[in-house]
N, C-alpha and C. Protein backbone atom coordinates (compact mmCIF):
# COMPACT_ATOMS: atom_id res chain seq x y z
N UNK A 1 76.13 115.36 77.91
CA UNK A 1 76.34 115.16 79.33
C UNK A 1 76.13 113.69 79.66
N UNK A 2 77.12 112.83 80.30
CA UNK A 2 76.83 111.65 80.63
C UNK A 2 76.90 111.65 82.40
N UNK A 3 76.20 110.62 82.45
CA UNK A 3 76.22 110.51 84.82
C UNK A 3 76.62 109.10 84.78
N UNK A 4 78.11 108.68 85.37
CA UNK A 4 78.57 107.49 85.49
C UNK A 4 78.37 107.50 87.15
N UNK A 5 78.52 106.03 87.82
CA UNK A 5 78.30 105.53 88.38
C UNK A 5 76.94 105.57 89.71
N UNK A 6 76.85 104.98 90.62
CA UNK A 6 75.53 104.39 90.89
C UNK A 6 74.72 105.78 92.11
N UNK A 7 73.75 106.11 91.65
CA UNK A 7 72.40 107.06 92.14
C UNK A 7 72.24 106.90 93.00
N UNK A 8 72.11 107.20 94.38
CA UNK A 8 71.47 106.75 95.82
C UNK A 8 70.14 107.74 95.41
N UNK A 9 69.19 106.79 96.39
CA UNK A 9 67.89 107.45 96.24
C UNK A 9 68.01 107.09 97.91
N UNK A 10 66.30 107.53 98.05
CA UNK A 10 65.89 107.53 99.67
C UNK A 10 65.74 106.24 99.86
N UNK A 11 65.78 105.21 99.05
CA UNK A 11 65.47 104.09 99.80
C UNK A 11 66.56 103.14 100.08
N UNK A 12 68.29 103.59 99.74
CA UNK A 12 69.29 103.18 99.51
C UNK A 12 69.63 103.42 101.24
N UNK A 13 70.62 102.13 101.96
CA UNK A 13 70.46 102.47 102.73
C UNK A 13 72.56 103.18 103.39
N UNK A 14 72.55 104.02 104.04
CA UNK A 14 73.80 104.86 104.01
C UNK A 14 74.42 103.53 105.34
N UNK A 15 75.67 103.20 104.26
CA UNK A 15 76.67 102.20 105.44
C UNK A 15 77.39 103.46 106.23
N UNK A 16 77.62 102.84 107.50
CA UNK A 16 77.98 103.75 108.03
C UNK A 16 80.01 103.61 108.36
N UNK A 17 80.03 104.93 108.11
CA UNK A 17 81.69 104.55 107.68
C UNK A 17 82.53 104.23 108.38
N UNK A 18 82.28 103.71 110.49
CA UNK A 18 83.12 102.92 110.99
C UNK A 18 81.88 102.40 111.66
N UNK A 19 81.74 101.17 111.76
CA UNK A 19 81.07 100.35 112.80
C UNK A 19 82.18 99.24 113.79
N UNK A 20 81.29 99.79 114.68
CA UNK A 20 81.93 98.74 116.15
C UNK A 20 81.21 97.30 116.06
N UNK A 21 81.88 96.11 115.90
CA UNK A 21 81.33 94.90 115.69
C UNK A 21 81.91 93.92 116.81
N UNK A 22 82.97 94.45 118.05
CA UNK A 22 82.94 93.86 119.15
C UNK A 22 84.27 94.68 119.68
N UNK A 23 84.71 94.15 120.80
CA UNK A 23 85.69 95.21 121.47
C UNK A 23 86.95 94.92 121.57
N UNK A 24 87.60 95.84 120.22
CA UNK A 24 88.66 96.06 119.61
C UNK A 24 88.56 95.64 118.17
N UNK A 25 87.24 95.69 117.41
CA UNK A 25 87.25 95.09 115.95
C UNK A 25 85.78 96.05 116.15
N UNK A 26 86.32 96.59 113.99
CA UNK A 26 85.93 97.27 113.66
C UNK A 26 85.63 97.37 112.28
N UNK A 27 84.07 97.37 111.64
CA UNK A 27 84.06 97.52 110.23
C UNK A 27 84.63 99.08 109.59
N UNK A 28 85.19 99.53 108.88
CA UNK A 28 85.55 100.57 108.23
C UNK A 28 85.68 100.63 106.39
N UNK A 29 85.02 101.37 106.57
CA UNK A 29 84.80 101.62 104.89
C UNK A 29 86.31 102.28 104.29
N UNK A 30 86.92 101.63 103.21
CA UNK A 30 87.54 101.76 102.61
C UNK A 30 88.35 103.15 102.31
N UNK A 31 87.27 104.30 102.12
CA UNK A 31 87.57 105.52 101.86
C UNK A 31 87.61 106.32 103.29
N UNK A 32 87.42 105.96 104.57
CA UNK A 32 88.12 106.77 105.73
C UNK A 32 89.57 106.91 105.72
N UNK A 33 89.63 108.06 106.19
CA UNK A 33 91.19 108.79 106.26
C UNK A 33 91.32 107.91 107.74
N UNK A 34 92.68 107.81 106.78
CA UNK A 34 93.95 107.16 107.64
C UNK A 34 94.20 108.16 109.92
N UNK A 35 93.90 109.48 109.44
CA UNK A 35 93.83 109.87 110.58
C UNK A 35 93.05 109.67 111.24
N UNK A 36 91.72 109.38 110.86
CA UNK A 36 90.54 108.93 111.54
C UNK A 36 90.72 107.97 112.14
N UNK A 37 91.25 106.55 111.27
CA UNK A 37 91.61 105.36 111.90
C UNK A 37 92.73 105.13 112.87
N UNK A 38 93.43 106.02 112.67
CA UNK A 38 94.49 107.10 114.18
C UNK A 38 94.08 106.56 115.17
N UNK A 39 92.94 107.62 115.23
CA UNK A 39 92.49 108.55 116.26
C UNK A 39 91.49 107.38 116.78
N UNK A 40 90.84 106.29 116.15
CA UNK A 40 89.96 105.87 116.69
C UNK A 40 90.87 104.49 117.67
N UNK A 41 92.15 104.34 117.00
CA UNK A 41 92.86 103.49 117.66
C UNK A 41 94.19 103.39 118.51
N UNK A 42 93.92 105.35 118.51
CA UNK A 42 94.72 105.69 119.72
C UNK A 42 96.05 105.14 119.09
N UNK A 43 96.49 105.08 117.98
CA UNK A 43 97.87 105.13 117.58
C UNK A 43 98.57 105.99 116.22
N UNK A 44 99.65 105.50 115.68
CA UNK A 44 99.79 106.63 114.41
C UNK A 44 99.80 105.58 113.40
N UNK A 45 99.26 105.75 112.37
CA UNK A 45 99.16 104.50 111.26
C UNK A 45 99.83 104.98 110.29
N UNK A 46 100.88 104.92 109.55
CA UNK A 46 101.68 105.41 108.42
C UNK A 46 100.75 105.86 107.41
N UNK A 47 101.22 107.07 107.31
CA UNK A 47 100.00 107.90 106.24
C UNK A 47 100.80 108.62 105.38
N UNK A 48 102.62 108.18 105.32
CA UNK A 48 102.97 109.41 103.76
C UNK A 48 102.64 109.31 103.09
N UNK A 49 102.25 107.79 101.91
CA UNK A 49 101.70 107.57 100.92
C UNK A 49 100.13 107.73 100.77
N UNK A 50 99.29 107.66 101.63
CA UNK A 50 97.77 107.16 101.46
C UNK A 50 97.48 108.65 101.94
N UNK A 51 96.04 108.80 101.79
CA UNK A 51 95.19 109.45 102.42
C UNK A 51 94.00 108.84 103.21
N UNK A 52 93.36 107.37 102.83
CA UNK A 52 92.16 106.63 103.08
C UNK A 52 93.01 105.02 103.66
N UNK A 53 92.65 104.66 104.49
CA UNK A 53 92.62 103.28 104.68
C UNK A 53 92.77 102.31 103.75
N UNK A 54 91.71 102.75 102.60
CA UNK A 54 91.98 101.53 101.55
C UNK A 54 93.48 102.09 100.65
N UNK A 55 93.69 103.18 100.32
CA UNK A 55 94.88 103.73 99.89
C UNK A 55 96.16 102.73 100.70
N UNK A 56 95.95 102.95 101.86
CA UNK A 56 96.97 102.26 102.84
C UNK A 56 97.50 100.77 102.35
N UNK A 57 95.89 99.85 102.32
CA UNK A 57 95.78 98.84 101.76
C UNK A 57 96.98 98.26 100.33
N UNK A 58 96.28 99.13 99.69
CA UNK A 58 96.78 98.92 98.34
C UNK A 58 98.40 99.31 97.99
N UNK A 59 98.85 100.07 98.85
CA UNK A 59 100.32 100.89 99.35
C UNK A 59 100.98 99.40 99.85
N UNK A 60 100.63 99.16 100.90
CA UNK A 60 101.15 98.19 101.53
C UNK A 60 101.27 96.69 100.97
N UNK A 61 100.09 96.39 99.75
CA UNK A 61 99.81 95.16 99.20
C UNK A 61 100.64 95.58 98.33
N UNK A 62 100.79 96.23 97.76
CA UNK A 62 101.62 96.77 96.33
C UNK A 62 100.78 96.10 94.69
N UNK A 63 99.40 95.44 94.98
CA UNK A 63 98.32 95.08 93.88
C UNK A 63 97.49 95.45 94.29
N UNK A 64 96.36 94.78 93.36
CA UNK A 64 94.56 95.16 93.92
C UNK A 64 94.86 93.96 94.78
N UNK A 65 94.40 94.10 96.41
CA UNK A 65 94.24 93.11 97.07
C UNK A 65 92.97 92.04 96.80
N UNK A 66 93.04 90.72 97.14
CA UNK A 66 91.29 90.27 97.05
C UNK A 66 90.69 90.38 98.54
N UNK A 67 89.34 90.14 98.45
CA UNK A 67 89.24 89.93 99.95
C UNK A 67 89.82 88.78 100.46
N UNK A 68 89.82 89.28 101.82
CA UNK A 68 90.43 88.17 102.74
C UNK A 68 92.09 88.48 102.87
N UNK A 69 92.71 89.63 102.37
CA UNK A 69 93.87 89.85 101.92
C UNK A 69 94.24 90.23 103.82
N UNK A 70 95.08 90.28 104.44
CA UNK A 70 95.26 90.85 105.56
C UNK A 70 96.93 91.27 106.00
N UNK A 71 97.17 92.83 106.82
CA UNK A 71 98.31 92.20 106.97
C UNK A 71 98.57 93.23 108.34
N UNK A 72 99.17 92.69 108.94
CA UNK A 72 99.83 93.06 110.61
C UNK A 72 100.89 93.90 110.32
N UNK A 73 100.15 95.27 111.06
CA UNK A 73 100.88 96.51 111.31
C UNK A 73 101.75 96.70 112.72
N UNK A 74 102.32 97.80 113.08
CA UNK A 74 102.63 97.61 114.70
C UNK A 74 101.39 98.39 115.35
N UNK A 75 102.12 98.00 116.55
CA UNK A 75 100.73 98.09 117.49
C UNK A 75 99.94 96.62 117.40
N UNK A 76 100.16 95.65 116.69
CA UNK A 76 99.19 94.67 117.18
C UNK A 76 97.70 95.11 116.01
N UNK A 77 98.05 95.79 115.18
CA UNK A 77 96.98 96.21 114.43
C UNK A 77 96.70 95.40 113.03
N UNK A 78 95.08 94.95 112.74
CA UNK A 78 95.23 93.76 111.70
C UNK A 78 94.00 94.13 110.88
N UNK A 79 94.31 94.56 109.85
CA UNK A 79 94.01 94.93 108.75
C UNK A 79 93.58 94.12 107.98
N UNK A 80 92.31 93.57 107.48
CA UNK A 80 92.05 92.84 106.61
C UNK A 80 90.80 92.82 105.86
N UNK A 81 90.84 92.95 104.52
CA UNK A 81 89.94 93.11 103.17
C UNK A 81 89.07 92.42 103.43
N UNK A 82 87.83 93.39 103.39
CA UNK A 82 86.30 92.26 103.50
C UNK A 82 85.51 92.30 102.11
N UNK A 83 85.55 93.43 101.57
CA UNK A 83 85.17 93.89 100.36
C UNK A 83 85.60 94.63 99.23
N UNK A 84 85.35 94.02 98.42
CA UNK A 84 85.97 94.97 96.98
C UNK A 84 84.95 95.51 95.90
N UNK A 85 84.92 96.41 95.05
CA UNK A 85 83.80 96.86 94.28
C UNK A 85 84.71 96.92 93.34
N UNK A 86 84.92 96.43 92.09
CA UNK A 86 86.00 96.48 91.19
C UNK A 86 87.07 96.80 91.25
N UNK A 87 87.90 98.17 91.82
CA UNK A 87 89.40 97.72 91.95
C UNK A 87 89.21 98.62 93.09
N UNK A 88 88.21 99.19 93.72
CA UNK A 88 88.15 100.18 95.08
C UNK A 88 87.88 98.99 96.42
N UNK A 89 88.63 99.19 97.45
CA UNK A 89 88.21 98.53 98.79
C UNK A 89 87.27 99.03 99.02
N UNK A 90 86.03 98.54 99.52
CA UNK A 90 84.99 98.91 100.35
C UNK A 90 84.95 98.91 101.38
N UNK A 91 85.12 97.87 102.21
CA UNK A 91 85.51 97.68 103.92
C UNK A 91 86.30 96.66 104.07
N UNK A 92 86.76 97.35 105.32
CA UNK A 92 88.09 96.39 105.93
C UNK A 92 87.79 95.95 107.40
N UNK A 93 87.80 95.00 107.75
CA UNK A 93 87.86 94.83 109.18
C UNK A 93 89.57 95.05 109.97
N UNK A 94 89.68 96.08 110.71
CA UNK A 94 90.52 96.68 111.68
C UNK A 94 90.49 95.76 113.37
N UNK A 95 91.21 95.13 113.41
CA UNK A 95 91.67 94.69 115.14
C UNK A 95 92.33 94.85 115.87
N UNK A 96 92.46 95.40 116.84
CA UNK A 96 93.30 95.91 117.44
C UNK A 96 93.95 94.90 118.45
N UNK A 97 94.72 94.26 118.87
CA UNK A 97 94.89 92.99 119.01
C UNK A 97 94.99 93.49 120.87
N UNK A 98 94.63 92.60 122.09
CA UNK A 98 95.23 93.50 123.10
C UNK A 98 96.69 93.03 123.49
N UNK A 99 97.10 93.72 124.15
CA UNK A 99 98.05 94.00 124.62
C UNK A 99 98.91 93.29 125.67
């Protein structure tokens, strides 16, 4: 029996998988569904290919993006790589640009 990758214990602390960091920008962890990020921005975000945000990412980049990678959806919506953990996105900052 082998256990690959990393153990959370109690003292690990849980990111939380959308944070509000000012009004209309948003941290989001990599692995939220694409409907979530919908719903939180009140629009429809192309979801045939992906299931997760970072899926989206990588769909749309057509490589492993690096950070800092970004790219403008409709709606005014701006997508851009804050973190990577070997070839998985971790978080993206989401803006919703106004209107």
């Amino acid at each position: 029996e082998e256990i690959v990758g990393e153990i959370q214990d109690e003292y690990d602390e849980e990111e939380m998988p959308i944070q509000k960091l000012d009004d209309g920008v948003w941290r989001v962890m990599g692995k939220v569904t694409i409907d979530d990020v919908s719903n939180l921005l009140d629009t429809d975000l192309p979801s045939e290919e992906a299931d997760t945000i970072g899926g989206l990412i990588y769909q749309l980049a057509g490589a492993i993006p690096k950070p800092g990678y970004s790219v403008e959806l409709e709606d005014g919506i701006l997508l851009i790589v804050e973190e990577i953990d070997g070839q998985r996105i971790k978080s993206i900052k989401v803006v919703k640009k106004s209107e």
